[in-house]
Protein backbone atom coordinates (compact mmCIF):
# COMPACT_ATOMS: atom_id res chain seq x y z
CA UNK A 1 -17.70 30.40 13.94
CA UNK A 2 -20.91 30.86 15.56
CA UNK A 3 -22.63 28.25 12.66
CA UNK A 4 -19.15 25.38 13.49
CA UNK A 5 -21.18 23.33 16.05
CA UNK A 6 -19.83 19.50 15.54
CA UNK A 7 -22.03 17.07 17.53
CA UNK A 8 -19.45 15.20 20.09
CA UNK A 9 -20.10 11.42 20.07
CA UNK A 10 -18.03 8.13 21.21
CA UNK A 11 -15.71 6.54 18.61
CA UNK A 12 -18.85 3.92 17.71
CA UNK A 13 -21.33 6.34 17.08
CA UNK A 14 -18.87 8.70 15.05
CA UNK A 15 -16.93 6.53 13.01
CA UNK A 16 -19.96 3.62 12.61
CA UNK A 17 -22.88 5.25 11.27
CA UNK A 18 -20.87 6.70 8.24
CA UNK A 19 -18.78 3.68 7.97
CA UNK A 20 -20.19 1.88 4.86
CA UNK A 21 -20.73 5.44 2.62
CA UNK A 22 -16.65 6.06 3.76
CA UNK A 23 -15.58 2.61 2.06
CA UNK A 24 -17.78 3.17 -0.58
CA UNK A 25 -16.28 6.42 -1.87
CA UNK A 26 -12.58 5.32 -0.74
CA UNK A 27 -13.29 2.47 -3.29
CA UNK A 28 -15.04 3.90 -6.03
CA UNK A 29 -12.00 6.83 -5.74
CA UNK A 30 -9.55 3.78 -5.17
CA UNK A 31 -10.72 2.26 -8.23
CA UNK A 32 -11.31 5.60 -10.73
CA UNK A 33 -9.34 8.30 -9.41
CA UNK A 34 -5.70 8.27 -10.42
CA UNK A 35 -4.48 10.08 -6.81
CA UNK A 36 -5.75 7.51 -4.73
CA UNK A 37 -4.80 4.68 -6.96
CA UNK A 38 -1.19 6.13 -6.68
CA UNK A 39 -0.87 6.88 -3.04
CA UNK A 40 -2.46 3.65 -1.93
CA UNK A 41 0.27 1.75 -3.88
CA UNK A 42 2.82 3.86 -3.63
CA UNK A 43 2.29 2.53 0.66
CA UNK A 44 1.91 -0.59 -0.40
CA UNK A 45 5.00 -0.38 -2.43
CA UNK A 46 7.23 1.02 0.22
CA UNK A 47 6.34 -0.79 3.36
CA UNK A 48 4.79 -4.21 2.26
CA UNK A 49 7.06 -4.62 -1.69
CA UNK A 50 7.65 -8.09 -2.92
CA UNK A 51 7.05 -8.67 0.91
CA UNK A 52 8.31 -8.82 4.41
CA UNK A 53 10.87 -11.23 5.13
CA UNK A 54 11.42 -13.73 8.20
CA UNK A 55 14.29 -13.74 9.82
CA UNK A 56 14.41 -15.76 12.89
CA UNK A 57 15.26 -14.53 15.59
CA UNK A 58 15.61 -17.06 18.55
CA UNK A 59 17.33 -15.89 22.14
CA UNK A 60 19.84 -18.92 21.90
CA UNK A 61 21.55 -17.58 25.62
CA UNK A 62 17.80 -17.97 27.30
CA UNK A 63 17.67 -21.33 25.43
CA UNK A 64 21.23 -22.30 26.19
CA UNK A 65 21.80 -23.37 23.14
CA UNK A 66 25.35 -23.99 21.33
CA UNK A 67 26.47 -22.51 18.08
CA UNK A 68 25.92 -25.78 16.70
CA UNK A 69 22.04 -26.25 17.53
CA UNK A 70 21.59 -22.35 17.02
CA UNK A 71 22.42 -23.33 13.29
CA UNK A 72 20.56 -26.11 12.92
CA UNK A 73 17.21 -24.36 14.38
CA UNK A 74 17.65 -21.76 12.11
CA UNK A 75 18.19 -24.18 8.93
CA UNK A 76 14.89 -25.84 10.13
CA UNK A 77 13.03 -22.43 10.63
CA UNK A 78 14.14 -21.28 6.97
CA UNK A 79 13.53 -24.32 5.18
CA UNK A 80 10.20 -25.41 6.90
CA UNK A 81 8.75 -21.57 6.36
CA UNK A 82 9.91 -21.00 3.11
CA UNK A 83 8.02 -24.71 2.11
CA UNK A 84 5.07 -22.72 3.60
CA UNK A 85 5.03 -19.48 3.04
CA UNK A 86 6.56 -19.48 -0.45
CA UNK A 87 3.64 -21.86 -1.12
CA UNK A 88 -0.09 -21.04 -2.19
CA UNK A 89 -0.92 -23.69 -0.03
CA UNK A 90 -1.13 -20.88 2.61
CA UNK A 91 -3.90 -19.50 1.57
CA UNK A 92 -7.97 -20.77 1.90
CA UNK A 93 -8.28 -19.44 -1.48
CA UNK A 94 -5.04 -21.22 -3.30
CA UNK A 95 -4.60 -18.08 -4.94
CA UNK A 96 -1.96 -16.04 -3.26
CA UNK A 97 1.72 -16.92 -1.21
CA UNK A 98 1.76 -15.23 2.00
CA UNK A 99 3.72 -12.54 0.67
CA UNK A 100 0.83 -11.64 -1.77
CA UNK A 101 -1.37 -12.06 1.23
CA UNK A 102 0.46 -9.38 2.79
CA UNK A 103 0.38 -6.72 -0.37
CA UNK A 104 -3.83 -8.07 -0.34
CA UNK A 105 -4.23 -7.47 3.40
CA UNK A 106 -2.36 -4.24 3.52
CA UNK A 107 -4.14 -3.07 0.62
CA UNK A 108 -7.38 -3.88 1.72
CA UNK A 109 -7.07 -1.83 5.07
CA UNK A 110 -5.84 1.45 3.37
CA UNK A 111 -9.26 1.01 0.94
CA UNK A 112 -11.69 -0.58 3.86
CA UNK A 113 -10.65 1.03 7.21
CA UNK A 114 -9.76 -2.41 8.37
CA UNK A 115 -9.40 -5.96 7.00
CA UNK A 116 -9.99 -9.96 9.18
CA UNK A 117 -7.81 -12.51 9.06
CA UNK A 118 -8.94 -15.97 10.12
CA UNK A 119 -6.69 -18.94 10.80
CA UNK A 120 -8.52 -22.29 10.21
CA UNK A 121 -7.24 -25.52 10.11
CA UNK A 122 -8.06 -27.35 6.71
CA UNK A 123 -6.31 -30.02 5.66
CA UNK A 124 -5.42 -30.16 1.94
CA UNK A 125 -3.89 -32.93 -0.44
CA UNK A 126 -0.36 -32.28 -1.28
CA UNK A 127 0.04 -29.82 1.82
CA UNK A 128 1.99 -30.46 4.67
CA UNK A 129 0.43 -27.95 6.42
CA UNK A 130 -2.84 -27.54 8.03
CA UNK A 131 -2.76 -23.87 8.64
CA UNK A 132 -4.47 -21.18 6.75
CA UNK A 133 -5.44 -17.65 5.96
CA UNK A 134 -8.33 -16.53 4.71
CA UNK A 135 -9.14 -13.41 4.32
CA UNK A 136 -12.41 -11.62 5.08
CA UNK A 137 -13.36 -8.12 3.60
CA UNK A 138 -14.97 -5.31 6.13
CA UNK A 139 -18.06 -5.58 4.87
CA UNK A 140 -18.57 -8.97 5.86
CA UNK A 141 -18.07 -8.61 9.86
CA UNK A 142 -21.47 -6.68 10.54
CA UNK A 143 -24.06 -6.92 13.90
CA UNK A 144 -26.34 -10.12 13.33
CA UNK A 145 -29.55 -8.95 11.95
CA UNK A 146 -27.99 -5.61 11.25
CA UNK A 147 -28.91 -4.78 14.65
CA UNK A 148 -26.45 -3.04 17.13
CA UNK A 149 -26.57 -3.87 20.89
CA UNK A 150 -24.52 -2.61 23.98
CA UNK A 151 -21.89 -5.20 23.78
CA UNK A 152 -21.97 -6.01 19.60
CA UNK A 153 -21.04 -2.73 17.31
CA UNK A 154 -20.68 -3.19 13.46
CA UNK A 155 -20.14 -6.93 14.09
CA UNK A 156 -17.19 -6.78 17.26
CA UNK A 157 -18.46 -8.06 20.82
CA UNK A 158 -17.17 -7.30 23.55
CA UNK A 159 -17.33 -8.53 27.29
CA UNK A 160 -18.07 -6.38 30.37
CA UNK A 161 -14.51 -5.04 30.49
CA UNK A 162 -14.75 -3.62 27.18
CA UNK A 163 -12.09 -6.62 25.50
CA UNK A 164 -12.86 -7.96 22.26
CA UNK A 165 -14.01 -11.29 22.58
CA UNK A 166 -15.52 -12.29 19.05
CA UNK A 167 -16.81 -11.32 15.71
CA UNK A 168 -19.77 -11.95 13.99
CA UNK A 169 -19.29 -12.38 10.30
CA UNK A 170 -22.42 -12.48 7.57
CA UNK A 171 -22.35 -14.90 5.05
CA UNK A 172 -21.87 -13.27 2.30
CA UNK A 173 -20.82 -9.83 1.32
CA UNK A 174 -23.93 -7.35 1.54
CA UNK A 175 -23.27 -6.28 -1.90
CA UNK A 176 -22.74 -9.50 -3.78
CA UNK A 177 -25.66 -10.57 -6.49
CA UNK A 178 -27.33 -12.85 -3.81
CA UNK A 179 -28.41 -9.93 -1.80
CA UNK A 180 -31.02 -9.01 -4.79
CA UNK A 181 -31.92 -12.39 -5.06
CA UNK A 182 -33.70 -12.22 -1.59
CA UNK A 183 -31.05 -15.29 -0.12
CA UNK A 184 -30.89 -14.89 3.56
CA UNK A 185 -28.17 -13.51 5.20
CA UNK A 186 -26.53 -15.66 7.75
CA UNK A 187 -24.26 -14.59 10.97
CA UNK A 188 -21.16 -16.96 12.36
CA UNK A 189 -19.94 -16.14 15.50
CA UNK A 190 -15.80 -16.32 15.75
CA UNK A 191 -14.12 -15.82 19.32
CA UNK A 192 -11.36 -13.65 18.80
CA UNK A 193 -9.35 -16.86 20.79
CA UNK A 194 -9.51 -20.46 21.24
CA UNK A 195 -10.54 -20.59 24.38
CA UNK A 196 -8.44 -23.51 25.53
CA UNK A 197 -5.53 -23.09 23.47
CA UNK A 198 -5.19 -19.70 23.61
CA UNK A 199 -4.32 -19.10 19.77
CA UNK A 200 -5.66 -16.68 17.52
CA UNK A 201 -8.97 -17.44 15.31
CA UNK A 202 -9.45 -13.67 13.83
CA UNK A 203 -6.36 -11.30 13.43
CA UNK A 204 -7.91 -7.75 13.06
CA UNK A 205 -6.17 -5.05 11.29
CA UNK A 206 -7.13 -1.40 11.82
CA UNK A 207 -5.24 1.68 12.88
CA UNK A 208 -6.61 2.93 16.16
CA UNK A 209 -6.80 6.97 16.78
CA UNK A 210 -9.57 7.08 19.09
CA UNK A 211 -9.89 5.13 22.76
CA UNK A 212 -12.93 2.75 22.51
CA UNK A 213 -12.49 2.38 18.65
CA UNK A 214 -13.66 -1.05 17.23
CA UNK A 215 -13.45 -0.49 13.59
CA UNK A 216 -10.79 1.60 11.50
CA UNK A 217 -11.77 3.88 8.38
CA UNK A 218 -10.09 4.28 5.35
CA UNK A 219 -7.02 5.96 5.23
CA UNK A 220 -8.03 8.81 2.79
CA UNK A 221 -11.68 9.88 4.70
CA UNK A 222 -9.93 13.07 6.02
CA UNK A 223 -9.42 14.40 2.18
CA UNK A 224 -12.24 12.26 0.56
CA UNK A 225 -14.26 15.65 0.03
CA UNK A 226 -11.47 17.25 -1.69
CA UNK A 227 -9.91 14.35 -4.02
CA UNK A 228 -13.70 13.46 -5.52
CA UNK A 229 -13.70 17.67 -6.08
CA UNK A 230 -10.34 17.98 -7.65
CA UNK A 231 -11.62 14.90 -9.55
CA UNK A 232 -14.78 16.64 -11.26
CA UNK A 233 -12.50 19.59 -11.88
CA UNK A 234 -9.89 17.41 -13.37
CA UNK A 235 -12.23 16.08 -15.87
CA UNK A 236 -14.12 19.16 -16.37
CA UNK A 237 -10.97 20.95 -17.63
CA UNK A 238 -10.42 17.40 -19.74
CA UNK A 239 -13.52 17.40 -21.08
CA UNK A 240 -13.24 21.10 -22.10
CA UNK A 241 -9.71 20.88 -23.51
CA UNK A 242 -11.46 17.86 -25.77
CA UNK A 243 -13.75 19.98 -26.75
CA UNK A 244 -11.69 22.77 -27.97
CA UNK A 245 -9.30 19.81 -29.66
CA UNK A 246 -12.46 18.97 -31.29
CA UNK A 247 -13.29 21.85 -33.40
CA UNK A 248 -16.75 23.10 -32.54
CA UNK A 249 -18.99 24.99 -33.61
CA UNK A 250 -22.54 26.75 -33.19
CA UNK A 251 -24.97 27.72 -35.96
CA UNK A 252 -26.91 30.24 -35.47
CA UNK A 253 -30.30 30.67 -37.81
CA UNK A 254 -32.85 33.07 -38.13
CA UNK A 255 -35.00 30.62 -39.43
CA UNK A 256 -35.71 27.95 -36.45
CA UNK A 257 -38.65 25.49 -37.13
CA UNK A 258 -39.30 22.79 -34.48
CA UNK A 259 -38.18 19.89 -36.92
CA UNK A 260 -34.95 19.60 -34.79
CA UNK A 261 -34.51 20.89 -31.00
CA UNK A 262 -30.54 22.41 -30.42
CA UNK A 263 -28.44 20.13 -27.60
CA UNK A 264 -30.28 17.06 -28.68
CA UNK A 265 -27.49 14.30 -28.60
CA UNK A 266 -26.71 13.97 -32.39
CA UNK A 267 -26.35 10.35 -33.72
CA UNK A 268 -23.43 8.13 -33.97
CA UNK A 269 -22.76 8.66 -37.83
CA UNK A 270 -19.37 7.02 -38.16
CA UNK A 271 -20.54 3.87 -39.63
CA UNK A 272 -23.71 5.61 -42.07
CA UNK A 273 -23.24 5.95 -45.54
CA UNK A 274 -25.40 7.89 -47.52
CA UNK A 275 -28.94 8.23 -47.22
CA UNK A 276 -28.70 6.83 -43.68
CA UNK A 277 -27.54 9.95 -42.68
CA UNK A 278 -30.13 12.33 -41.28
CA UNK A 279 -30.71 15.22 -43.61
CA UNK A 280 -29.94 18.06 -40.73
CA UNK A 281 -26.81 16.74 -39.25
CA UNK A 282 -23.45 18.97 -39.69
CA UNK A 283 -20.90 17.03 -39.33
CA UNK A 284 -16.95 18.91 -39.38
CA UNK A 285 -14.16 16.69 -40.97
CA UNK A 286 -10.49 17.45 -40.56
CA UNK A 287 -10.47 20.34 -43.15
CA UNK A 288 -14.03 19.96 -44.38
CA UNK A 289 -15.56 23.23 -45.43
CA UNK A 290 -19.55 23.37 -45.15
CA UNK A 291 -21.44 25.37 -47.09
CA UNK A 292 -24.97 26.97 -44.56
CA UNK A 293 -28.30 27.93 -45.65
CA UNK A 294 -29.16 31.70 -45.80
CA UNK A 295 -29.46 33.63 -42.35
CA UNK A 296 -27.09 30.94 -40.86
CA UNK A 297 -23.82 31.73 -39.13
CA UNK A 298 -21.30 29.78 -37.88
CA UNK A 299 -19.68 30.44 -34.15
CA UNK A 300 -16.52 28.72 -33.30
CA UNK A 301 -16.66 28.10 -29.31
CA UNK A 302 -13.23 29.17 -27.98
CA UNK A 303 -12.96 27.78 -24.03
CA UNK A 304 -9.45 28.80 -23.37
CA UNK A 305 -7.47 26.03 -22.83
CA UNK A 306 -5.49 24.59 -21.59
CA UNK A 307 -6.15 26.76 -18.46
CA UNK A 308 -2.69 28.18 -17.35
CA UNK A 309 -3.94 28.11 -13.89
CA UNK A 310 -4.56 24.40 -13.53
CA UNK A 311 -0.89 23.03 -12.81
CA UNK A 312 -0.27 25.19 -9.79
CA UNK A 313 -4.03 25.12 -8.72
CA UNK A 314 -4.09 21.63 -8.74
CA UNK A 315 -0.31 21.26 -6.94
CA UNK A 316 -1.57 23.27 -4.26
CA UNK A 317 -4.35 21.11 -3.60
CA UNK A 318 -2.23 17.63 -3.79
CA UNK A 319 0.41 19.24 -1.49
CA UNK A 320 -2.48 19.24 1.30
CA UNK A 321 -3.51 15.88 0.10
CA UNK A 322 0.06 14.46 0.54
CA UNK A 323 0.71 16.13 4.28
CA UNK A 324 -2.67 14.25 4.87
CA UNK A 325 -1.41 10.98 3.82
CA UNK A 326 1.88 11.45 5.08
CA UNK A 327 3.28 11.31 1.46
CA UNK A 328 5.32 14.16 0.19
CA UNK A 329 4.46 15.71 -2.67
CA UNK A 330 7.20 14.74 -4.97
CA UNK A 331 6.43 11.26 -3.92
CA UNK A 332 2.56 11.45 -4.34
CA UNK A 333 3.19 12.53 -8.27
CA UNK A 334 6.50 10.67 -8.48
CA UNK A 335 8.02 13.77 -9.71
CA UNK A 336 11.46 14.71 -8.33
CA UNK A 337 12.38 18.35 -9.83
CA UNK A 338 14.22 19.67 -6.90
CA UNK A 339 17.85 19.44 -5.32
CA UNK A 340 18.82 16.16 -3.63
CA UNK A 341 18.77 17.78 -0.57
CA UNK A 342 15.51 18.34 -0.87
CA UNK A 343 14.79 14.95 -2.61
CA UNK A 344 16.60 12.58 0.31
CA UNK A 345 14.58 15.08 2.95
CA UNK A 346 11.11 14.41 1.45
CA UNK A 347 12.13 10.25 1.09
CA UNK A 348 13.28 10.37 4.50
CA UNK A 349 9.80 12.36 5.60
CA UNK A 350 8.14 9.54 3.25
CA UNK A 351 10.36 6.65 5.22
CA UNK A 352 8.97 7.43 8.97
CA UNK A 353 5.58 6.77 7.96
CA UNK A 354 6.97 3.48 5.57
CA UNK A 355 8.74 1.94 8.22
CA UNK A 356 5.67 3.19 11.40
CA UNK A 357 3.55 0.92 8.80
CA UNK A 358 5.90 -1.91 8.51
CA UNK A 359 6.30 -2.12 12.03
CA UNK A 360 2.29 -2.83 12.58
CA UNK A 361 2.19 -4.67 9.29
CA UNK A 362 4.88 -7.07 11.24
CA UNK A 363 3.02 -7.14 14.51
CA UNK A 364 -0.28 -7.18 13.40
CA UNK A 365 -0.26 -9.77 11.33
CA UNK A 366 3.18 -11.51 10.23
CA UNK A 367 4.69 -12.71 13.58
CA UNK A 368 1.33 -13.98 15.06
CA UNK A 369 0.68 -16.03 11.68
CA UNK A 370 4.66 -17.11 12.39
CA UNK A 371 3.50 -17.82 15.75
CA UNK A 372 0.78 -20.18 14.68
CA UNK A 373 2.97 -21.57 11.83
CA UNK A 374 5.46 -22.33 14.64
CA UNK A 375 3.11 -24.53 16.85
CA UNK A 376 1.88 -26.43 14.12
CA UNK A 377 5.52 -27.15 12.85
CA UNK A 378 6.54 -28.19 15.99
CA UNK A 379 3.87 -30.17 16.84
CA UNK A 380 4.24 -32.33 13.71
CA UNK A 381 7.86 -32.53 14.86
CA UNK A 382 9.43 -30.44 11.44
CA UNK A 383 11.06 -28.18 14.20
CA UNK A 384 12.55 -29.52 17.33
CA UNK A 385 12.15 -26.64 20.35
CA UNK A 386 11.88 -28.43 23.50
CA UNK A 387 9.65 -26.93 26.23
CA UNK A 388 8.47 -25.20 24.01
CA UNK A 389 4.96 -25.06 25.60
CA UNK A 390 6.59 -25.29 29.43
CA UNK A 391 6.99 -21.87 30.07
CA UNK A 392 5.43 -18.19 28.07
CA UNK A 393 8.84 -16.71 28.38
CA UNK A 394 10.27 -19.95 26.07
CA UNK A 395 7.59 -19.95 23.81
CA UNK A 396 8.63 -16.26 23.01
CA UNK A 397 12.01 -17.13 23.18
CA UNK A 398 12.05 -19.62 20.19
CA UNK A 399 9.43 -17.31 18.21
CA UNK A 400 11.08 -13.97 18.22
CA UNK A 401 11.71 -12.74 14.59
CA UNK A 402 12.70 -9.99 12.57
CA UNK A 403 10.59 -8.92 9.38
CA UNK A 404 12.66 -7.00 6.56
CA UNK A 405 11.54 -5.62 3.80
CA UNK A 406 12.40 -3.69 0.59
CA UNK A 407 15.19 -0.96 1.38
CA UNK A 408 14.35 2.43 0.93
CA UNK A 409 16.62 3.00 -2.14
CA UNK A 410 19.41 5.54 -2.71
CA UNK A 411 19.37 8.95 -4.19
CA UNK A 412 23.63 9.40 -3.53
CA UNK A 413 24.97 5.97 -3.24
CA UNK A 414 28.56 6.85 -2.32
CA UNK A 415 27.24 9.63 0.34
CA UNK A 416 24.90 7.29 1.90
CA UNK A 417 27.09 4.36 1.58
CA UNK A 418 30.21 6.10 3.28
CA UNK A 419 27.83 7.33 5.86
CA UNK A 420 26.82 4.04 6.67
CA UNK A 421 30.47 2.71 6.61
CA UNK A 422 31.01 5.46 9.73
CA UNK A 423 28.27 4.61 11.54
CA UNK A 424 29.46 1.11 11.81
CA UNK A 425 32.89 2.18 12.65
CA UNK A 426 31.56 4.35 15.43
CA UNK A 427 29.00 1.59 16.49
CA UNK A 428 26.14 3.92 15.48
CA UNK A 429 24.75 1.22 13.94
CA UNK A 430 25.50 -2.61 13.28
CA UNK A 431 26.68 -3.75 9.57
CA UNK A 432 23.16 -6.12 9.66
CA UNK A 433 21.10 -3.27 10.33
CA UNK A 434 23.08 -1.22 7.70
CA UNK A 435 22.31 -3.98 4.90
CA UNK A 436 18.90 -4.43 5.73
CA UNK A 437 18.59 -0.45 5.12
CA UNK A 438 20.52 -0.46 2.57
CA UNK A 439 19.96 -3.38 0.00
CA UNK A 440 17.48 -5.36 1.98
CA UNK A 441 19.53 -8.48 2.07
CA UNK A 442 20.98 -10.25 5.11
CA UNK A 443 24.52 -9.32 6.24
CA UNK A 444 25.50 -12.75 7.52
CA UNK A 445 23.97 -14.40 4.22
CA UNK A 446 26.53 -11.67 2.14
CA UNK A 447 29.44 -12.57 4.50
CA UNK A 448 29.09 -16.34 3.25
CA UNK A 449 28.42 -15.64 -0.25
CA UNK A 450 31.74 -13.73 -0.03
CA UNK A 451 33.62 -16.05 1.55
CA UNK A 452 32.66 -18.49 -0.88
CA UNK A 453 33.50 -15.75 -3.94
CA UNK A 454 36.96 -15.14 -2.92
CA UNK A 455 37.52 -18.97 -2.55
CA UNK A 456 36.89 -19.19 -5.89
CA UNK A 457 38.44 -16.43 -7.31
CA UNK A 458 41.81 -17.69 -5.66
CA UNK A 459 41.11 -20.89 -6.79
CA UNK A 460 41.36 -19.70 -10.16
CA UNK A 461 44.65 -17.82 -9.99
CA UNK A 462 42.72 -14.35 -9.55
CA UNK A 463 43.41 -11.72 -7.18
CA UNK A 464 41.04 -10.13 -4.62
CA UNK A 465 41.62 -6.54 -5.87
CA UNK A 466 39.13 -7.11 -8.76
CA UNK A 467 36.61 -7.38 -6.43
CA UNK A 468 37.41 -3.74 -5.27
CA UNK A 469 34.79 -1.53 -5.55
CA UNK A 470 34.68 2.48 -6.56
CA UNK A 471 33.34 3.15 -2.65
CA UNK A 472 36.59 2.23 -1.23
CA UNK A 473 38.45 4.89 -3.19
CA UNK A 474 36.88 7.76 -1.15
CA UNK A 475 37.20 8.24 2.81
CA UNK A 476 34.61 6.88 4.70
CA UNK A 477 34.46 10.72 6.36
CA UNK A 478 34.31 12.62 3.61
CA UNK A 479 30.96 12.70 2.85
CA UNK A 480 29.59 11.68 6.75
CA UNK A 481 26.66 14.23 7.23
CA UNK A 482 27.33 16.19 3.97
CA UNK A 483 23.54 16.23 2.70
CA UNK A 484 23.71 19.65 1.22
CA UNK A 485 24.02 20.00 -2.63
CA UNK A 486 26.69 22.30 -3.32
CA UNK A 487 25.42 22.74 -6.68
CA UNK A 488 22.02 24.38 -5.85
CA UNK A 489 23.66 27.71 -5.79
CA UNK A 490 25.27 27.51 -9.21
CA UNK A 491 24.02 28.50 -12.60
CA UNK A 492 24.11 27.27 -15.99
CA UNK A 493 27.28 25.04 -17.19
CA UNK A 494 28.98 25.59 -13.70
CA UNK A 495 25.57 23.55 -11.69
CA UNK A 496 25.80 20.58 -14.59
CA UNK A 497 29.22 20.51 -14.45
CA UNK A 498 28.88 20.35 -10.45
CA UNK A 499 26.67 17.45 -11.07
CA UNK A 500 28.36 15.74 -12.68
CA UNK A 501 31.51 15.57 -10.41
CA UNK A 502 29.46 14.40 -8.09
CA UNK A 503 28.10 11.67 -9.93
């Protein structure tokens, strides 16, 4: 290893100098290159989906609140939000809900390294609400002047105790059409915080792995060197496969004059009739024969493919991608060949990164936009919370949420369902939690849609047992912990047979 000597530098000086070449190649492979394309929404799939869900939260014992008033906070919560959120009036743009703002955001930082958020007040016609996001690519926070100082790096200042305390954005991206039209570039300065009110102007999200870091880096840079290879080879095995598909040939000719140079690009001759077509091009049609002047021999080029190597070369390579990106390789190619035991253990691999990403997704930026929402609803009086600005401890009292999103589907519903039944039993688990994994949905919400299905079932004269379903017939312990296919071990008729018993 005596030629491995890696310079050692702080996060800024290793991660910000090759900043702008990283999200340059994450995009252009983002945008061209079918792996990346699939693993970055294949994330963005799993942990953001048709989007992450409020569901409020509130301490109602800290609060004292009754059952009563518990219900009618929440009412106002859902309905108020929902005339937000499920609005495009949320966005600067008017082009997005916040739930595509979420899939956009989330998105953008897997691509970018890192993506800004700002919260401005504008007041629109036909918008109860002031508050809104808008969105601001990585490319557009930058050092004023392109020039880094001790406290400003790639656009984030910070104060003598190394906390962010604002970013400087330019005013326009540095790639847009104005930048060759010699427009000057112009630098706003954001604090990070009001500094009276406390509330958020810029919510910055970025994965951290280094103390000191101030900007994130796309989520593929570790493997960028070997996707853009696998890439060329990809195509170069397409291209030769094509050519092989197309039926070429060589002619060879004892007789070469300098009227016309071999590997000149030949003319497009589909649409020439005639005598537009130059006198010395060969041209093969789909059993054309072609008859050659004397000392001339054809060669037919023979490439060998398809290349018998390429599936398990290429496999090989994607299975390093996928540890990489935390993706397993089955999901990374969305190609499930193997047992379900192996199946639910690379989807459960998969889930620990999904849900580590929800998590931040829900942190980062959903609950302090909910936060902001909050104070604007209550201070137009749309949500009563009194003392709600008294006391820290109340103002996190009435904001405290839980974000759902899309369940993580079933490979063995009746295993997984039974096993979900028994952890409930066993108080392993609670039946919300359960649903939430399960279907996605809300377990109180299903209790009164229930309740109101049975009603009317009797009301009609019909009995509850048609709303029995298969689940029930089998114990609840049955199946508890039984992940293990016993068909993996059988052959022929006897493993589909297997199958489909336990289907």
């Amino acid at each position: 290893m005596s030629l491995w000597n890696p310079n050692i530098g702080d996060a800024d000086s290793d991660i910000h100098d090759y900043l702008e070449e990283l999200r340059a190649r994450s995009r252009d492979l983002a945008v061209g290159g079918a792996i990346v394309a699939g693993a970055h929404k294949t994330m963005r799939t799993n942990v953001v989906g048709t989007g992450l869900r409020l569901k409020p939260a509130f301490d109602k014992d800290f609060l004292n609140l009754t059952a009563e008033q518990s219900a009618t906070l929440k009412s106002q919560i859902d309905r108020e939000w929902s005339l937000w959120a499920d609005s495009k009036n949320c966005d600067a743009a008017g082009l997005n809900d916040f739930y595509g703002l979420q899939q956009l955001a989330f998105l953008s930082q897997l691509q970018s390294g890192d993506v800004f958020g700002l919260l401005p007040m504008i007041p629109r016609k036909f918008s109860i609400y002031d508050l809104k996001i808008n969105l601001i690519e990585a490319d557009r926070c930058s050092s004023p002047n392109l020039s880094d100082t001790d406290r400003i790096q790639s656009g984030v200042e910070v104060d003598e105790t190394g906390m962010i305390i604002a970013y400087h954005f330019s005013s326009r991206h540095p790639g847009s059409g104005k930048s060759y039209l010699g427009v000057d570039q112009k630098w706003t300065r954001v604090l990070s915080r009001g500094e009276e009110s406390g509330r958020y102007n810029v919510l910055h999200l970025m994965e951290s792995e280094r103390p000191g870091q101030r900007r994130g880096v796309p989520v593929i840079a570790p493997v960028i060197e070997a996707l853009k290879q696998l890439d060329r080879y990809t195509e170069a095995e397409l291209t030769a496969a094509a050519v092989q598909a197309m039926f070429t040939v060589f002619i060879e000719t004892e007789n070469a004059d300098d009227s016309s140079a071999f590997g000149l690009q030949p003319p497009d001759t589909d649409n020439l009739d005639g005598d537009d077509i130059p006198p010395n091009d060969i041209k093969l049609g789909a059993g054309a024969v072609q008859f050659l002047e004397p000392g001339e021999k054809a060669n037919f080029a023979d490439p060998t493919r398809p290349n018998p190597n390429f599936d398990p070369f290429v496999t090989a390579i994607l299975r390093q991608i996928g540890s990489a990106l935390e993706i397993p390789y089955e999901l990374l190619v969305k190609h499930f060949t193997s047992s379900y035991t192996a199946s639910r253990a690379a989807m459960l691999e998969a889930w620990k990164m999904f849900r580590m990403r929800r998590i931040w997704l829900a942190k980062s930026f959903c609950q302090p936009i909910y936060e902001e929402w909050f104070v604007e609803a209550v201070t137009k009086g749309r949500i009563d919370a009194p003392g709600i600005f008294d006391d820290p401890a109340i103002f996190r009292a009435y904001t405290k949420a839980a974000w759902h999103g899309p369940s993580q589907g079933m490979l063995d519903p009746v295993k997984e369902v039974n096993a979900a039944i028994s952890r409930i039993e066993y108080n392993f688990s609670t039946a919300e939690g359960e649903t939430a994994e399960l279907t996605g949905g809300e377990w109180e919400s299903n209790v009164q849609q229930r309740a109101h299905e049975l009603a009317t079932l009797k009301r009609y004269g019909l009995s509850e047992g048609s709303t029995k379903t298969a689940v029930t017939a089998a114990p609840a312990s049955s199946n508890v912990g039984d992940e293990e296919d016993d068909s993996d071990d059988l052959e022929g008729g006897e493993k589909e047979n297997a199958q489909e018993d336990q289907g």
